[in-house]
C-alpha atoms as a PDB file:
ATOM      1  CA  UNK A   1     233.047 233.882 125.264  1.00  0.00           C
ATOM      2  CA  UNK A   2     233.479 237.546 126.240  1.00  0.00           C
ATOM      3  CA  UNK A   3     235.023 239.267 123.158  1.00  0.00           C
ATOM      4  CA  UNK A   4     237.277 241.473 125.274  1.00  0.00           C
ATOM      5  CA  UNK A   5     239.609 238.908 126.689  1.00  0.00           C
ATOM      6  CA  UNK A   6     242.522 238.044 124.340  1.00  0.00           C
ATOM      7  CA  UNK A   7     243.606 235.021 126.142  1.00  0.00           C
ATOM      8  CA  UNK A   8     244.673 232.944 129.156  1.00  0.00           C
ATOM      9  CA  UNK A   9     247.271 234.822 130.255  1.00  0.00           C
ATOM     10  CA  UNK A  10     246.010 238.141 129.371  1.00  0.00           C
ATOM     11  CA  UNK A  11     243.113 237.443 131.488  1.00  0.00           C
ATOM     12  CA  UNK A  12     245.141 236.523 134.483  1.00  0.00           C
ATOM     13  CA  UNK A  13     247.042 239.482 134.162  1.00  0.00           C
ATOM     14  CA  UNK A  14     244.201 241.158 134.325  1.00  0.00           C
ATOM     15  CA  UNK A  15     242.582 239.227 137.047  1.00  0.00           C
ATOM     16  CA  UNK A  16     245.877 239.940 138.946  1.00  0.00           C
ATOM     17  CA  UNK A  17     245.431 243.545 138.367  1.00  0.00           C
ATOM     18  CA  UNK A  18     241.787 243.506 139.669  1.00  0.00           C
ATOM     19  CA  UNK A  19     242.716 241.680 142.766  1.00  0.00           C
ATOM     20  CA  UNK A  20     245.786 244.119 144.059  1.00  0.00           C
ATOM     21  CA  UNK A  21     243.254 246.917 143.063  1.00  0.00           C
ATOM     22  CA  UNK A  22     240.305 245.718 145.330  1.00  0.00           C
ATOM     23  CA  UNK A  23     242.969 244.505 148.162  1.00  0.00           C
ATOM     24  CA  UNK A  24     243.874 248.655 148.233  1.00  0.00           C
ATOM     25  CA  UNK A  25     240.403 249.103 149.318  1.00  0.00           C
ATOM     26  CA  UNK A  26     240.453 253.048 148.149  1.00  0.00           C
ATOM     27  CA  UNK A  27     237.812 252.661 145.313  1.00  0.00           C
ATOM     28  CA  UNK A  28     234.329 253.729 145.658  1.00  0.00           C
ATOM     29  CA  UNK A  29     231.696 251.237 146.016  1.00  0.00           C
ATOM     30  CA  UNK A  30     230.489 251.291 142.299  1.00  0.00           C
ATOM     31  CA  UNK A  31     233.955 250.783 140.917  1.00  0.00           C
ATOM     32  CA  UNK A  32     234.132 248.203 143.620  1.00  0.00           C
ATOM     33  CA  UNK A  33     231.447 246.262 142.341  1.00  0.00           C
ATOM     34  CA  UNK A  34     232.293 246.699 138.580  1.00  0.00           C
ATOM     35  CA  UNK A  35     235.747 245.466 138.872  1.00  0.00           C
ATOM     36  CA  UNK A  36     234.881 242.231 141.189  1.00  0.00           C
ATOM     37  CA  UNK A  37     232.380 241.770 138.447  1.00  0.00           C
ATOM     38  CA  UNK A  38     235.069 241.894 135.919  1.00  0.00           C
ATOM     39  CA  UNK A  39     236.808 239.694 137.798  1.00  0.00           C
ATOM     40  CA  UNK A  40     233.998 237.083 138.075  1.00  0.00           C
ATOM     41  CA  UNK A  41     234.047 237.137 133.719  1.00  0.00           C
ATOM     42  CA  UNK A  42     238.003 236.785 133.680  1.00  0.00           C
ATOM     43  CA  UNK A  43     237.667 233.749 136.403  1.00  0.00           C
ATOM     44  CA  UNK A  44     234.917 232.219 134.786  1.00  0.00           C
ATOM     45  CA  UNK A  45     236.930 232.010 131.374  1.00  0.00           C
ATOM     46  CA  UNK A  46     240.445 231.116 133.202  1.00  0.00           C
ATOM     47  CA  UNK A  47     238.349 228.290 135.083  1.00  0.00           C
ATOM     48  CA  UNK A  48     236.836 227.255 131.709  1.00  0.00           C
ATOM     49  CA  UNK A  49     240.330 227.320 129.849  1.00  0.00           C
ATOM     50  CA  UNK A  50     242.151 224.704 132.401  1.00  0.00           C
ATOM     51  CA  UNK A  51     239.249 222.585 132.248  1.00  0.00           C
ATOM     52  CA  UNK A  52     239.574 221.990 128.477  1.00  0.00           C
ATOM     53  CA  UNK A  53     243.638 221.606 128.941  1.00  0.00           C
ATOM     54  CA  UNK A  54     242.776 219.292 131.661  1.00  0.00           C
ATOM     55  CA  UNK A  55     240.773 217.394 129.117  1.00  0.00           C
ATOM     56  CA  UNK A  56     243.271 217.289 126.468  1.00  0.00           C
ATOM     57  CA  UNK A  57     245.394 215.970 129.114  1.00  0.00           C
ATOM     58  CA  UNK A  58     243.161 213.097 129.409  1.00  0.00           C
ATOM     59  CA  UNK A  59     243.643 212.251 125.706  1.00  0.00           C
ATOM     60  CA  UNK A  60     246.785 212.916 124.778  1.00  0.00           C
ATOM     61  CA  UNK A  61     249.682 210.531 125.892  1.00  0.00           C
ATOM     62  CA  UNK A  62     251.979 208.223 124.060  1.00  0.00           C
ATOM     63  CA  UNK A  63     249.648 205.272 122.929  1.00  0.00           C
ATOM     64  CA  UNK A  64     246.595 207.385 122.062  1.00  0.00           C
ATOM     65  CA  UNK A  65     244.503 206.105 125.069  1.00  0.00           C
ATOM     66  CA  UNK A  66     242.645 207.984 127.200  1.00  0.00           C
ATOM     67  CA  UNK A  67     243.817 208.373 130.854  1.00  0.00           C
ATOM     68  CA  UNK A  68     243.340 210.919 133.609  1.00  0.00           C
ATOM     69  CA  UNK A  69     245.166 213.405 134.133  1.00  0.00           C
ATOM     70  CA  UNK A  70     248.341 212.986 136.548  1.00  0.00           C
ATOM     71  CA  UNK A  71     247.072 214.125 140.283  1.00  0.00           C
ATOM     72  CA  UNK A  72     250.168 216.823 140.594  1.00  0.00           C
ATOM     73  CA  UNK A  73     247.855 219.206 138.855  1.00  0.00           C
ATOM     74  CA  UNK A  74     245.739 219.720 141.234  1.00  0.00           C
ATOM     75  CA  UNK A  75     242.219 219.575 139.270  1.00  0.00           C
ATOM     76  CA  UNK A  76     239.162 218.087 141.375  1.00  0.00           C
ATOM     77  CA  UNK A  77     237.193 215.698 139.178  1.00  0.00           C
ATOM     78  CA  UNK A  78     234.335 214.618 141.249  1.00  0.00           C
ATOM     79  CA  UNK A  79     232.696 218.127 140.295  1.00  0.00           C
ATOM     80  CA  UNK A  80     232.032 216.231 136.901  1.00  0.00           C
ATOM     81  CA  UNK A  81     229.398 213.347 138.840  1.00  0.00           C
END
């Protein structure tokens, strides 16, 4: 995990940031590059972060069994095959 993100919702903040910032299109090419790689760490993480919820998901429900998670979130599981 990359130390300088705090959390979730810092990092989408962030990503948020980086995103209006490249959408301006007045940054020079290297600052270009730096911030969509930025934005390629912060994605990474917030992709990483609903995945595990997603899981938890799966476990948690009133009798303790395991079921998937309810369709109305919107997470694709056939990337897990």
């Amino acid at each position: 995990m990359d130390p300088t993100i705090k959390d979730f919702e810092a990092a989408i903040a962030e990503l948020d940031g980086i995103v209006r910032r490249l959408e301006e299109g007045d940054l020079p090419l290297e600052t270009s590059l730096e911030l969509y790689e930025r934005g390629v760490t912060l994605s990474r993480y917030c992709h990483g972060r609903l995945e595990a919820a997603e899981r938890r998901i799966e476990i948690l429900n009133d009798r303790g069994e395991v079921r998937p998670a309810p369709a109305s979130l919107g997470l694709d599981r056939d990337d897990e095959a």
